[in-house]
Protein backbone atom coordinates (compact mmCIF):
# COMPACT_ATOMS: atom_id res chain seq x y z
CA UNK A 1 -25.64 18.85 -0.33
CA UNK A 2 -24.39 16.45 2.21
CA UNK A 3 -25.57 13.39 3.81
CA UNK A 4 -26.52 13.10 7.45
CA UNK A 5 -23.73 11.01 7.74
CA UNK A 6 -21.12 13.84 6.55
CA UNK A 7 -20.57 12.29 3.31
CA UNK A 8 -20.49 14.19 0.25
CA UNK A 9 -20.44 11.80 -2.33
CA UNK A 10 -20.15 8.26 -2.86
CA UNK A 11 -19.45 6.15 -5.93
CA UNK A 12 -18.59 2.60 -7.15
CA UNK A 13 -17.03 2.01 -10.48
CA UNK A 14 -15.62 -1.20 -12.47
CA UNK A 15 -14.19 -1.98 -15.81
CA UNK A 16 -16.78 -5.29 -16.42
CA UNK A 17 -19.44 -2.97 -18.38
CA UNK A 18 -16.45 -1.79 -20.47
CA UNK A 19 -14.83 -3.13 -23.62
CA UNK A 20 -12.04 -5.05 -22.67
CA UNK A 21 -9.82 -3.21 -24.97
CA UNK A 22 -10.53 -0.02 -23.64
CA UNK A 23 -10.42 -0.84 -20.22
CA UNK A 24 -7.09 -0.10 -19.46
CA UNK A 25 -7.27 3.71 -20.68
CA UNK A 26 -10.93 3.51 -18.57
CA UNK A 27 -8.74 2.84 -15.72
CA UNK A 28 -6.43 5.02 -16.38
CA UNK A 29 -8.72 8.21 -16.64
CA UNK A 30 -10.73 7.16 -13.49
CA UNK A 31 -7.92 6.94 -11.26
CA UNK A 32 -6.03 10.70 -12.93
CA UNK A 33 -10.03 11.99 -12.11
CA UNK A 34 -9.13 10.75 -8.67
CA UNK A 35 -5.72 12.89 -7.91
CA UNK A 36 -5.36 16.32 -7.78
CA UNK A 37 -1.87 15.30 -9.71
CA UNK A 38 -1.21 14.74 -12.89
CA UNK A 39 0.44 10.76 -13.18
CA UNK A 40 0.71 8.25 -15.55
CA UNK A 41 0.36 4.36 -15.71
CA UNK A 42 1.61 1.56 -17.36
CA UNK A 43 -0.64 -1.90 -17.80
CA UNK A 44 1.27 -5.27 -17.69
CA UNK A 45 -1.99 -7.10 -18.68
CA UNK A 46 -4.09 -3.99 -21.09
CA UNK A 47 -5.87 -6.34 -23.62
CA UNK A 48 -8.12 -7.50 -20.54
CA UNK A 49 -7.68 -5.30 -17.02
CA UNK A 50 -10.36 -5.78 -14.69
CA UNK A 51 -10.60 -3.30 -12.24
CA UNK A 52 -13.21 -2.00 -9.52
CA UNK A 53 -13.34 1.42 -6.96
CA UNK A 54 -15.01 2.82 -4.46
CA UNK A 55 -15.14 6.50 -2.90
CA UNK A 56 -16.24 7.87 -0.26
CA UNK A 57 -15.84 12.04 -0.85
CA UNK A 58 -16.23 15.03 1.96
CA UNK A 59 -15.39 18.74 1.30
CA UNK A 60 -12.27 18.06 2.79
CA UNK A 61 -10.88 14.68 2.31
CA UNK A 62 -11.35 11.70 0.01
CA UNK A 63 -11.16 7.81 0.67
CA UNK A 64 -10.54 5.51 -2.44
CA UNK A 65 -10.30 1.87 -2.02
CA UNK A 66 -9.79 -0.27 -4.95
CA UNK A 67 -9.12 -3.70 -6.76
CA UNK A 68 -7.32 -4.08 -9.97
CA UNK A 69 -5.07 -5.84 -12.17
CA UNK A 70 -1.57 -5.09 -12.29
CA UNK A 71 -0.84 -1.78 -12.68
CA UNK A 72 2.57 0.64 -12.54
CA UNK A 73 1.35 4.21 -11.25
CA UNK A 74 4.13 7.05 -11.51
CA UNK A 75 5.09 10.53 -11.72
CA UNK A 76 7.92 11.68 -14.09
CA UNK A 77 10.25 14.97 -12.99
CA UNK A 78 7.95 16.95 -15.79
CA UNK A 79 4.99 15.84 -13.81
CA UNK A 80 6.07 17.24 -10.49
CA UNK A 81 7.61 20.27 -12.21
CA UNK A 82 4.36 21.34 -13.83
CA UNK A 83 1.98 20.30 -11.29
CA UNK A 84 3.66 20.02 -8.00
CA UNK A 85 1.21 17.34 -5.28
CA UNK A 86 1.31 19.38 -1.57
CA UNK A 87 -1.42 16.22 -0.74
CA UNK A 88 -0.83 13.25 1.60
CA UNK A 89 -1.75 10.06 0.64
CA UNK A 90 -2.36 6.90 3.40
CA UNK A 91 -1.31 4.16 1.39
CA UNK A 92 -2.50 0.37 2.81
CA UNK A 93 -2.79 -2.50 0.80
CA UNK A 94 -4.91 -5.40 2.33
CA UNK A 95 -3.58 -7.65 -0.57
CA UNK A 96 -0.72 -7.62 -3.12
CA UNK A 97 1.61 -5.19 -2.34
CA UNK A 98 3.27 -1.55 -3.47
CA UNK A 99 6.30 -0.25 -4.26
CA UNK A 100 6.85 3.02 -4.08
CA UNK A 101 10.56 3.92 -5.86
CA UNK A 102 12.37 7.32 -5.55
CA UNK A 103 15.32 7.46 -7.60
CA UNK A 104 17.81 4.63 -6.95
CA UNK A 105 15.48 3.53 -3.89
CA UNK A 106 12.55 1.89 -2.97
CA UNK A 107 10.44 -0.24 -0.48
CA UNK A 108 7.96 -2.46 -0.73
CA UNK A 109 4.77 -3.23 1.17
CA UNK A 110 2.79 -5.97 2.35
CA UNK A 111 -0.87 -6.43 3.59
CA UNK A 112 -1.33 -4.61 6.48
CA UNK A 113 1.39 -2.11 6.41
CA UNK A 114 1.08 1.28 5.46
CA UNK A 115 2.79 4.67 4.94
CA UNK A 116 2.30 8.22 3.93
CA UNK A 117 4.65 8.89 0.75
């Protein structure tokens, strides 16, 4: 049922009440139960991520905001083969940055900026 404000659902989730060595694949299942796509992720730092979420859900639309470690998200040709992503996505980070790659290209970006990949 919805709230008076016209949200659906919201939740708030971090890594600190879990193991650190399972963190990682914690992270790594919250964020797939986030997309509608199937993607994978790779963990520079996996013996002790630290990571924290927030969203805010409506029948319609989702907004996820976030905090973590490093992490590499991606999608492999087999990915978008078997489970194709008609979605938009407003990417802005307000610190560190992302790089989103496509083949031989890519661009990076800064706090502040933002795009729809």
């Amino acid at each position: 049922m919805p709230t008076t404000d016209g949200v659906d659902s919201f939740e708030s989730t971090t890594t600190h009440h879990v193991a650190r060595h399972e963190r990682a694949d914690y992270w790594a299942e919250l964020v797939q139960s986030h997309q509608r796509a199937r993607l994978s992720s790779v963990f520079p730092h996996q013996r002790d991520f630290h990571g924290r979420s927030v969203r805010r859900r409506t029948a319609s639309y989702q907004m996820i905001g976030w905090e973590a470690d490093a992490v590499t998200y991606y999608r492999t040709a087999e990915h978008v083969c078997t489970d194709s992503d008609e979605d938009y996505r407003l990417m802005l980070p307000t610190t560190g940055h992302i790089t989103i790659r496509q083949n031989d290209r890519h661009t990076s970006m800064a706090p502040g900026t933002g795009c729809l990949p």
